[in-house]
PDB file of N, CA and C in Angstrom:
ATOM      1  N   UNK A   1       0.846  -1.175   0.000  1.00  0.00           N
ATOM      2  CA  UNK A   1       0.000   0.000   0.000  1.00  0.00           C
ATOM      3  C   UNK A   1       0.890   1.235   0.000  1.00  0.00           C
ATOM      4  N   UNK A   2       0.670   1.934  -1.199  1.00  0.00           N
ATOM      5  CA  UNK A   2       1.573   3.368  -1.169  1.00  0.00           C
ATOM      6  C   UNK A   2       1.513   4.318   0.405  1.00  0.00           C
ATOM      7  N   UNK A   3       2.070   4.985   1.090  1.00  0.00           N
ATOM      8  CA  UNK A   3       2.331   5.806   1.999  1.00  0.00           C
ATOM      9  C   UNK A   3       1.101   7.017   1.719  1.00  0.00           C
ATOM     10  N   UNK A   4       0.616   7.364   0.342  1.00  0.00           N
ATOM     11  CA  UNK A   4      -0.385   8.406   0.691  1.00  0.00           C
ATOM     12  C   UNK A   4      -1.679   7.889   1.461  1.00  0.00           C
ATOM     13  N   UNK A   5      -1.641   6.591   0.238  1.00  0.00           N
ATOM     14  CA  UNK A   5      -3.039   5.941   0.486  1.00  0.00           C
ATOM     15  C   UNK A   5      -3.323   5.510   1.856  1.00  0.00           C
ATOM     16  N   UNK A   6      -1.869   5.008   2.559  1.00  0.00           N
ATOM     17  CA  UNK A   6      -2.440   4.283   3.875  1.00  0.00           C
ATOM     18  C   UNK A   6      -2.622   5.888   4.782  1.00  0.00           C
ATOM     19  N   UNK A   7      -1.721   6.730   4.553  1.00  0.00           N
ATOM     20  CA  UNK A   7      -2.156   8.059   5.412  1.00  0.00           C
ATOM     21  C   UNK A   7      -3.679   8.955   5.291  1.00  0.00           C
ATOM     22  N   UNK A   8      -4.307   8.623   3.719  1.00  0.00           N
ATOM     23  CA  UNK A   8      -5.346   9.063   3.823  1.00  0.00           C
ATOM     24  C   UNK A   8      -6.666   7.596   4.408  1.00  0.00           C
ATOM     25  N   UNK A   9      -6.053   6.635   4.393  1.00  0.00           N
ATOM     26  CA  UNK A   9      -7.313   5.900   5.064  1.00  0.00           C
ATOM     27  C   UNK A   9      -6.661   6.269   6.602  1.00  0.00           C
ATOM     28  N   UNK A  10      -6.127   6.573   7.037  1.00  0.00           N
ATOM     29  CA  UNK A  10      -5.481   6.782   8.558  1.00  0.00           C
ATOM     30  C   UNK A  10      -6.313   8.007   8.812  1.00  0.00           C
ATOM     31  N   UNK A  11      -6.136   9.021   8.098  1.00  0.00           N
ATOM     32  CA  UNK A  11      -6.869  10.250   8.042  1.00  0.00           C
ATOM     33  C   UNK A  11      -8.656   9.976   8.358  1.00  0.00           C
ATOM     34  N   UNK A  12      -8.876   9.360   7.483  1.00  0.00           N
ATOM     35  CA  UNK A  12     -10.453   8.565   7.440  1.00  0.00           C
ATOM     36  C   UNK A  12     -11.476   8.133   8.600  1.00  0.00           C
ATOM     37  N   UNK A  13     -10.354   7.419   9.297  1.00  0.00           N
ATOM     38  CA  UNK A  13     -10.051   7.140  10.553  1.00  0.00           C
ATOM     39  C   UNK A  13     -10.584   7.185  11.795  1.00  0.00           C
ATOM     40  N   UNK A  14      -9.660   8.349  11.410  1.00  0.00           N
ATOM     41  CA  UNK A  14      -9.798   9.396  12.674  1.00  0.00           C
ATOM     42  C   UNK A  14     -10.607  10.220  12.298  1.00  0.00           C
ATOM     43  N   UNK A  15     -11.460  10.449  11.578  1.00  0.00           N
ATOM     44  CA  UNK A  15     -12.425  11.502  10.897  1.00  0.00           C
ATOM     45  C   UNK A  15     -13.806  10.866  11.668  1.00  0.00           C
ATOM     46  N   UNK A  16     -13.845   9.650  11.335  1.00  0.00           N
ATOM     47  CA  UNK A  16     -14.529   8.551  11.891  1.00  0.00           C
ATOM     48  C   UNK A  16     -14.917   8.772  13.325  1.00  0.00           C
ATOM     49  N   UNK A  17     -13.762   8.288  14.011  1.00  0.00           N
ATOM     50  CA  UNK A  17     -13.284   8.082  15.491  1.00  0.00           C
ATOM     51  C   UNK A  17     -13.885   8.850  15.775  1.00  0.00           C
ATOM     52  N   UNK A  18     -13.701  10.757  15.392  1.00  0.00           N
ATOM     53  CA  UNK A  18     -14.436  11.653  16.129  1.00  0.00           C
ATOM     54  C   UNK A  18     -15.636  12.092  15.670  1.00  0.00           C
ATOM     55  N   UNK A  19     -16.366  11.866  14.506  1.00  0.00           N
ATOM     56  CA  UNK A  19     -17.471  11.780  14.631  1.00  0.00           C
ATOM     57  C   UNK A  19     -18.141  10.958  15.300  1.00  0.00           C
ATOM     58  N   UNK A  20     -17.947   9.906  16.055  1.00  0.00           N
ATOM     59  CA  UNK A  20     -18.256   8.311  16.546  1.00  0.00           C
ATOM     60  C   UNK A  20     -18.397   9.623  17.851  1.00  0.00           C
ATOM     61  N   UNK A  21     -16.774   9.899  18.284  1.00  0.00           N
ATOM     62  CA  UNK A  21     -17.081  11.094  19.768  1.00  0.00           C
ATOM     63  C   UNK A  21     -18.362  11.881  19.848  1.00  0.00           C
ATOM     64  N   UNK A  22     -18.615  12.719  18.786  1.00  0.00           N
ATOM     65  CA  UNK A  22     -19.255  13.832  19.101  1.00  0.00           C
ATOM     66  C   UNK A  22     -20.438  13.186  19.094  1.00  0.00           C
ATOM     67  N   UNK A  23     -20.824  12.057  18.246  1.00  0.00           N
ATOM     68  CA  UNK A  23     -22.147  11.709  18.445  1.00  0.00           C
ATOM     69  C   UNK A  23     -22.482  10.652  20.029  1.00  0.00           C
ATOM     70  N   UNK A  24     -21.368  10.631  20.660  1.00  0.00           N
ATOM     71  CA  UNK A  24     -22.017   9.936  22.266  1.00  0.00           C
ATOM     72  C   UNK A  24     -22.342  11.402  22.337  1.00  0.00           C
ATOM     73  N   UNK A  25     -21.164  12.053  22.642  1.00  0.00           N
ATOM     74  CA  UNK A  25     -21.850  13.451  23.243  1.00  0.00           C
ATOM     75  C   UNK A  25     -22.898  13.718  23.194  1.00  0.00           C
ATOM     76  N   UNK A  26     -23.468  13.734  22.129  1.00  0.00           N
ATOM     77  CA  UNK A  26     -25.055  14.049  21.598  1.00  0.00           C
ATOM     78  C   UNK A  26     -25.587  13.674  22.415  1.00  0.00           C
ATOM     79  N   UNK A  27     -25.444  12.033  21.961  1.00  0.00           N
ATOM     80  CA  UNK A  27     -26.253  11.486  22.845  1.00  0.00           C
ATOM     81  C   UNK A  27     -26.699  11.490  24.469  1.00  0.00           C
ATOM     82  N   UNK A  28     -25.256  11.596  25.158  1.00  0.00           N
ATOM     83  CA  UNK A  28     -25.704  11.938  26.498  1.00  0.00           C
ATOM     84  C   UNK A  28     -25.968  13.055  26.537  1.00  0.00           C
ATOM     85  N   UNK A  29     -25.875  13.858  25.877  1.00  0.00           N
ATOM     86  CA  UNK A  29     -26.834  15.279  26.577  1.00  0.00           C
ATOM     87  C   UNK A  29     -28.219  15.044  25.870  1.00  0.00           C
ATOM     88  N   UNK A  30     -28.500  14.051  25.323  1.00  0.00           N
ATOM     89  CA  UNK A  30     -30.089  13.970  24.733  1.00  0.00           C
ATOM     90  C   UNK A  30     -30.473  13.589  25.921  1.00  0.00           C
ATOM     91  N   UNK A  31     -29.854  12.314  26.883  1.00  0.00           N
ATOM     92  CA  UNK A  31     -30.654  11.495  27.428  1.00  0.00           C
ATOM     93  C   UNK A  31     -30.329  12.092  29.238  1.00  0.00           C
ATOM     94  N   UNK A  32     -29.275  13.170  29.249  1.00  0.00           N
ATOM     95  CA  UNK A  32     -29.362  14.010  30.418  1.00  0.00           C
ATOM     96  C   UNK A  32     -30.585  15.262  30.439  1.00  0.00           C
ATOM     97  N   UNK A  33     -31.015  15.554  29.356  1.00  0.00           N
ATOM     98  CA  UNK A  33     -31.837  16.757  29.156  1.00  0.00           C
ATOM     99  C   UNK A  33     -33.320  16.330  28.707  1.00  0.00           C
ATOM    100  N   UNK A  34     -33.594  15.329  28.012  1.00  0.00           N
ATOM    101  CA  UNK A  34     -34.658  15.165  27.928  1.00  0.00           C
ATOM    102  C   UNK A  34     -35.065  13.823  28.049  1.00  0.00           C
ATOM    103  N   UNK A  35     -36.203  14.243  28.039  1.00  0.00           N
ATOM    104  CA  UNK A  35     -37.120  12.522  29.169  1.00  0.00           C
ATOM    105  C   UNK A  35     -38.749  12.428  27.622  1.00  0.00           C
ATOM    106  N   UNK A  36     -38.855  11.586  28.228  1.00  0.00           N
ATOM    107  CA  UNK A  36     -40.618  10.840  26.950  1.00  0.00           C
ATOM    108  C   UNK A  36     -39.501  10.205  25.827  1.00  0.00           C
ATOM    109  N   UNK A  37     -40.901  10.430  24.852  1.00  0.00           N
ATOM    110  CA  UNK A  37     -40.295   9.738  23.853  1.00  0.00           C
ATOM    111  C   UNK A  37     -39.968  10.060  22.646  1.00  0.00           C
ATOM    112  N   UNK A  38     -39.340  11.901  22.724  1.00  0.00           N
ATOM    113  CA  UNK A  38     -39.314  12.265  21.689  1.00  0.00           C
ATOM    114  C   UNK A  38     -37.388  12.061  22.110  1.00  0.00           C
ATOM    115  N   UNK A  39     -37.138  11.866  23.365  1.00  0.00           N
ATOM    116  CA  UNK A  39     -35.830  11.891  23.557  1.00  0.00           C
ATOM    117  C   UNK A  39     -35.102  10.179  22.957  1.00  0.00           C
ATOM    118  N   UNK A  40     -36.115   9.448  23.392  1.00  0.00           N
ATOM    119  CA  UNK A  40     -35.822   7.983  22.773  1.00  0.00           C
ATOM    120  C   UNK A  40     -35.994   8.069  21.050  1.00  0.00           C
ATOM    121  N   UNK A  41     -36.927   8.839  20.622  1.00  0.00           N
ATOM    122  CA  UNK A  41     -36.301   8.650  19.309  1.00  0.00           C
ATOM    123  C   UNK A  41     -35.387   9.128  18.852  1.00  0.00           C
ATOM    124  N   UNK A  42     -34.894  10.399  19.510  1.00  0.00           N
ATOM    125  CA  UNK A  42     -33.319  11.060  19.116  1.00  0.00           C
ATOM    126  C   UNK A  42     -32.557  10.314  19.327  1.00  0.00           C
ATOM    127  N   UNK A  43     -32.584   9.246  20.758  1.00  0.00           N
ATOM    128  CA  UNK A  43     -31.471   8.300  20.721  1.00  0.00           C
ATOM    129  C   UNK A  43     -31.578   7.434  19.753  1.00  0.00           C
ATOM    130  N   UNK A  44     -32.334   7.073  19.592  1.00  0.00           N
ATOM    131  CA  UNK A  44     -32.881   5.954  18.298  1.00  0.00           C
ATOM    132  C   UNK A  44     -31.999   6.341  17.353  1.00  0.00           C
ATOM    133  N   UNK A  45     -32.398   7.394  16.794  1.00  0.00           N
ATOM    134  CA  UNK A  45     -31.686   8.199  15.134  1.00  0.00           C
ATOM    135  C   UNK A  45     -30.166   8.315  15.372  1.00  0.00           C
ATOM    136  N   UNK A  46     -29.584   8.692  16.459  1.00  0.00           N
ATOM    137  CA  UNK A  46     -27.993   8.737  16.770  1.00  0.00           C
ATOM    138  C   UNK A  46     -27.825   7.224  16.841  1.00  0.00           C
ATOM    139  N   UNK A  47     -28.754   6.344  17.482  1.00  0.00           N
ATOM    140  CA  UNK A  47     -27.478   5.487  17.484  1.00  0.00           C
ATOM    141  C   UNK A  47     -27.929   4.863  15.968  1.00  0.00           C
ATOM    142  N   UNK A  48     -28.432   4.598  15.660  1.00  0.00           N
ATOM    143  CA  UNK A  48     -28.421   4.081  13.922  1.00  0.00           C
ATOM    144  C   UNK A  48     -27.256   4.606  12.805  1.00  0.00           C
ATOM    145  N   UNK A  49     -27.273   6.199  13.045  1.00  0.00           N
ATOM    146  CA  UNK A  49     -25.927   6.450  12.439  1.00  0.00           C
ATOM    147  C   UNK A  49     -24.535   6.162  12.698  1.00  0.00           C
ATOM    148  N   UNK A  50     -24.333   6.196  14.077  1.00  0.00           N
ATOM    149  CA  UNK A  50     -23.474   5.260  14.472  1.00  0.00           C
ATOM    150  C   UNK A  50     -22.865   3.903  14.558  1.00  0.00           C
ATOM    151  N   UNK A  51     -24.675   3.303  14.240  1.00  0.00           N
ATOM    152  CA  UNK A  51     -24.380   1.833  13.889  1.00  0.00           C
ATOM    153  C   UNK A  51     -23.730   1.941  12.530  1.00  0.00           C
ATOM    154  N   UNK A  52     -23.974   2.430  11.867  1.00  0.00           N
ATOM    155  CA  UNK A  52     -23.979   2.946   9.891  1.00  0.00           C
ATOM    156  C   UNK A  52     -22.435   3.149   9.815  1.00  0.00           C
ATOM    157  N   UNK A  53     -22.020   3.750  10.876  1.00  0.00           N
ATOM    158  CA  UNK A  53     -21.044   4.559  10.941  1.00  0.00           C
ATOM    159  C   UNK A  53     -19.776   2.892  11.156  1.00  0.00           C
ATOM    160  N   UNK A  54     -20.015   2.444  11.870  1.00  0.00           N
ATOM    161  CA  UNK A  54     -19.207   1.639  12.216  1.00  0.00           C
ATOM    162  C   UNK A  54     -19.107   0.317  11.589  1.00  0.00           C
ATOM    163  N   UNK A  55     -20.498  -0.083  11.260  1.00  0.00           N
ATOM    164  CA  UNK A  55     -20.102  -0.957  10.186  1.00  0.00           C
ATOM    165  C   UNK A  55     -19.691  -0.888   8.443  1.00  0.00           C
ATOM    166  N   UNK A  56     -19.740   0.052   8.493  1.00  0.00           N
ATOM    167  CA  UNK A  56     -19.367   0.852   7.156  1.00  0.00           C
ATOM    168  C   UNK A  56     -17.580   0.951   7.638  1.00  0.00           C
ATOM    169  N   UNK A  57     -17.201   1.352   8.096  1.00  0.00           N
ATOM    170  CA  UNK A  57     -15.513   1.609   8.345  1.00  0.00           C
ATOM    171  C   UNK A  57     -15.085   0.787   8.947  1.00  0.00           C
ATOM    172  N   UNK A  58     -15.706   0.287   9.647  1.00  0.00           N
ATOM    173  CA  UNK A  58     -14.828  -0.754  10.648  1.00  0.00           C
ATOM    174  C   UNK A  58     -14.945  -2.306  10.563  1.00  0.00           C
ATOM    175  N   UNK A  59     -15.943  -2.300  10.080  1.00  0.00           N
ATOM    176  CA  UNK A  59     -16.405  -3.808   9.856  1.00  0.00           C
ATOM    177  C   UNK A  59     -16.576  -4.347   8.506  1.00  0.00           C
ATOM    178  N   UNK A  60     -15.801  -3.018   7.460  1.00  0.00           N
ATOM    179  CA  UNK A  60     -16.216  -3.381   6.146  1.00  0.00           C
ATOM    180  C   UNK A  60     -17.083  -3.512   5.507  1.00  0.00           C
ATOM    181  N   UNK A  61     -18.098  -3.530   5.997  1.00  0.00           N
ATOM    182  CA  UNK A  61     -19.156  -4.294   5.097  1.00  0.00           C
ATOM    183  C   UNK A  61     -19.508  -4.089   3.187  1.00  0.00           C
ATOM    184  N   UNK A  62     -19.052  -3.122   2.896  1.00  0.00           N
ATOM    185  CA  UNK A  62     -18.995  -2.938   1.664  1.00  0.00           C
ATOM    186  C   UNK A  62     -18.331  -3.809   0.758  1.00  0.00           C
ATOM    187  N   UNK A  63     -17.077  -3.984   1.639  1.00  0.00           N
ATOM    188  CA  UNK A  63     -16.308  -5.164   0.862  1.00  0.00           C
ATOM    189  C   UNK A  63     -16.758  -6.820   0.907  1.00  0.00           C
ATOM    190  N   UNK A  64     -17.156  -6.879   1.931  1.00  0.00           N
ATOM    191  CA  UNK A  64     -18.047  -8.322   2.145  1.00  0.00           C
ATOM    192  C   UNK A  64     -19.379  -8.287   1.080  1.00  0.00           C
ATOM    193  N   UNK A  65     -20.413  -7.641   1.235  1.00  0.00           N
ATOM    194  CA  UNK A  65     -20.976  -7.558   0.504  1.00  0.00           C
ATOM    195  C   UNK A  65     -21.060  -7.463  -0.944  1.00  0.00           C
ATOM    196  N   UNK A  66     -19.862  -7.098  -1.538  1.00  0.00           N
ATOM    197  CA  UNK A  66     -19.626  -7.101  -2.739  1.00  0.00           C
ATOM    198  C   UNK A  66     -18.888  -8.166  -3.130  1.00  0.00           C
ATOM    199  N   UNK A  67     -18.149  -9.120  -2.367  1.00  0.00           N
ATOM    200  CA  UNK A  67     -18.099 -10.609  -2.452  1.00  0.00           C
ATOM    201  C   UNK A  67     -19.289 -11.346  -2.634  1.00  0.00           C
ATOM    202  N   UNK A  68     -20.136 -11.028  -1.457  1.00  0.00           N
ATOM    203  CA  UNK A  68     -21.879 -11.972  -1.330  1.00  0.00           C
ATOM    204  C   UNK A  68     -22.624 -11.550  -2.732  1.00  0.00           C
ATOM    205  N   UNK A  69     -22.215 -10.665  -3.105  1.00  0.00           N
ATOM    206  CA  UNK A  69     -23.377 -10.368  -4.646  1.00  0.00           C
ATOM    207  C   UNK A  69     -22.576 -10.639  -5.993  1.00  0.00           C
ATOM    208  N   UNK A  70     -21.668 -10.876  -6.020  1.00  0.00           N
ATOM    209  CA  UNK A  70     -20.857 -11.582  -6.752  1.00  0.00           C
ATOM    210  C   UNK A  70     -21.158 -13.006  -7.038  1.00  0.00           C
ATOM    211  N   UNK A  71     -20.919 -13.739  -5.253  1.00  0.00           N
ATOM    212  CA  UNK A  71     -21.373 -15.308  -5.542  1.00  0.00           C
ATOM    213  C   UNK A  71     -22.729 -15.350  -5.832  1.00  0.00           C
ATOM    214  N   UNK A  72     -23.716 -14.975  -5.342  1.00  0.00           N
ATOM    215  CA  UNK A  72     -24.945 -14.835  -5.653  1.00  0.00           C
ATOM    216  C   UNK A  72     -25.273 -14.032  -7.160  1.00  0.00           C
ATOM    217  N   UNK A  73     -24.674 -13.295  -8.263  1.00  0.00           N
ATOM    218  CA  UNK A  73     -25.291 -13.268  -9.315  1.00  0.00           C
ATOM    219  C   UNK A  73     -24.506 -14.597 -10.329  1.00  0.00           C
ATOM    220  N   UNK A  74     -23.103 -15.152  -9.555  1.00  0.00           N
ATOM    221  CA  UNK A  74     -23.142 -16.263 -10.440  1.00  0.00           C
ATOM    222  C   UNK A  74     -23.466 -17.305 -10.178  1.00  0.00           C
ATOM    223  N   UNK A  75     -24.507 -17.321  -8.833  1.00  0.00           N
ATOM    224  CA  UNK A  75     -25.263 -18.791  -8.915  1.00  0.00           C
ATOM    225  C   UNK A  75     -26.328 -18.637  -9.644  1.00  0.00           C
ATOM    226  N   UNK A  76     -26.674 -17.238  -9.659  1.00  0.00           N
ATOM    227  CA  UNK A  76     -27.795 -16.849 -10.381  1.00  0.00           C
ATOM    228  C   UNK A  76     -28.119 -17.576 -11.993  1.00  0.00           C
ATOM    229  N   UNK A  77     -26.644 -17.188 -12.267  1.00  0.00           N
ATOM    230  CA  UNK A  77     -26.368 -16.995 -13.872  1.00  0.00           C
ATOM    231  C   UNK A  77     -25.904 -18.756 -14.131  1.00  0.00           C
ATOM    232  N   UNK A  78     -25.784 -19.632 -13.164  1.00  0.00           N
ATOM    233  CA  UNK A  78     -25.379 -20.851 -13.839  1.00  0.00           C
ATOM    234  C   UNK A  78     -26.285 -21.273 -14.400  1.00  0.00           C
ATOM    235  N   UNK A  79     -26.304 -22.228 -15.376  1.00  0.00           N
ATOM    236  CA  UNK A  79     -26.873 -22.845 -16.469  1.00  0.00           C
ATOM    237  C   UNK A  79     -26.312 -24.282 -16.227  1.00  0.00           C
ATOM    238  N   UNK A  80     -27.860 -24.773 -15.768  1.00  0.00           N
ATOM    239  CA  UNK A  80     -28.072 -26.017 -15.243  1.00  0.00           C
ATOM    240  C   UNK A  80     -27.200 -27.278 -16.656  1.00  0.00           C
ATOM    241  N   UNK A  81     -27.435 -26.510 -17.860  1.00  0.00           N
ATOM    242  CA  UNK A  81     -26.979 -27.648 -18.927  1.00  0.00           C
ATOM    243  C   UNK A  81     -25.621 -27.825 -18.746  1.00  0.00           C
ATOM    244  N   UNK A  82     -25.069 -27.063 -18.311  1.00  0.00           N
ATOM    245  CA  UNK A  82     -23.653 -27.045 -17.618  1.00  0.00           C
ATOM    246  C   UNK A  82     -22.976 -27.318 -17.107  1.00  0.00           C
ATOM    247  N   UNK A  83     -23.896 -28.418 -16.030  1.00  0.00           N
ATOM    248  CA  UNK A  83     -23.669 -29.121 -14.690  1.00  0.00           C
ATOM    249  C   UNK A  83     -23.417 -30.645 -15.722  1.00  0.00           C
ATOM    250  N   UNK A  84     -22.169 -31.248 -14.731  1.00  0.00           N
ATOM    251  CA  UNK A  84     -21.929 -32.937 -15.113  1.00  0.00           C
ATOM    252  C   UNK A  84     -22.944 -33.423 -15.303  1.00  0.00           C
ATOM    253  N   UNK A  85     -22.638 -34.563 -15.972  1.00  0.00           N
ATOM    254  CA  UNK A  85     -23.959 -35.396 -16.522  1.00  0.00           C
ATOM    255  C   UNK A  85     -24.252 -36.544 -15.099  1.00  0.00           C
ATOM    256  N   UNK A  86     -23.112 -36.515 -14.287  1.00  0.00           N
ATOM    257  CA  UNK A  86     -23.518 -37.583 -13.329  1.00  0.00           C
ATOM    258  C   UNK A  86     -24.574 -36.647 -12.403  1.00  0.00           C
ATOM    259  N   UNK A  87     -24.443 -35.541 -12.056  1.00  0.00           N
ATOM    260  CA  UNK A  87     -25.469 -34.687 -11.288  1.00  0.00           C
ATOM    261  C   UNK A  87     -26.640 -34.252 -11.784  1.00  0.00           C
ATOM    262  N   UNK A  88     -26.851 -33.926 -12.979  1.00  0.00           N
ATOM    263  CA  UNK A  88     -28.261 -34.058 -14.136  1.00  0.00           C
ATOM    264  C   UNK A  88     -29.423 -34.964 -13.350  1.00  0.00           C
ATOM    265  N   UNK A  89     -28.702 -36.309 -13.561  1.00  0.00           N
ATOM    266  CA  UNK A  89     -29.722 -37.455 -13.610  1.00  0.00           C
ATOM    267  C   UNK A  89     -29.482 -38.662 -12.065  1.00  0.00           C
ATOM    268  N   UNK A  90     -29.061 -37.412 -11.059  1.00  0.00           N
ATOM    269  CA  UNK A  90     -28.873 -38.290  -9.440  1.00  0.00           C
ATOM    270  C   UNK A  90     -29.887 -38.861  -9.237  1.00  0.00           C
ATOM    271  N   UNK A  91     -31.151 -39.000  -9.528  1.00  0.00           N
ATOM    272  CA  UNK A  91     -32.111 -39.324  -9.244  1.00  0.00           C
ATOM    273  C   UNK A  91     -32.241 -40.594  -9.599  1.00  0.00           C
TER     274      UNK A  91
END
């Protein structure tokens, strides 16, 4: 990996990291300041982006997923006439 590239995913990062910060913050001053349930859905909406937030950068998922739809459009696309003749006719 070239030295820019790994410094700008390093950069990324930490861009991450502290948005991840500021949004607890949020959050505990949502859930120090307000009470019902307009405060539970603010927590609701923060933590979803956060969830978003973390499995998106940290857990990859983009890259997994674009493996899973890969194998899945070429099971899609096999063509049964294709398959051995001993598996055709297992029956």
């Amino acid at each position: 990996m070239a030295a820019e590239t790994k410094s700008k995913a390093l950069m990324r990062g930490n861009y991450v990291i502290v948005v991840l910060a500021v949004l607890t913050a949020i959050e505990f001053a949502i859930a120090v300041a307000m009470t019902g349930n307009l405060s539970a859905t603010l927590l609701g909406i923060v933590a979803l982006i956060k969830a978003a937030l973390i499995i998106d950068y940290f857990m990859h998922f983009k890259q997994l997923w674009t493996f899973v739809a890969e194998v899945w459009y070429e099971m899609l696309d096999a063509d049964p006439d294709d398959a051995p003749d001993d598996t055709r006719n297992a029956a």
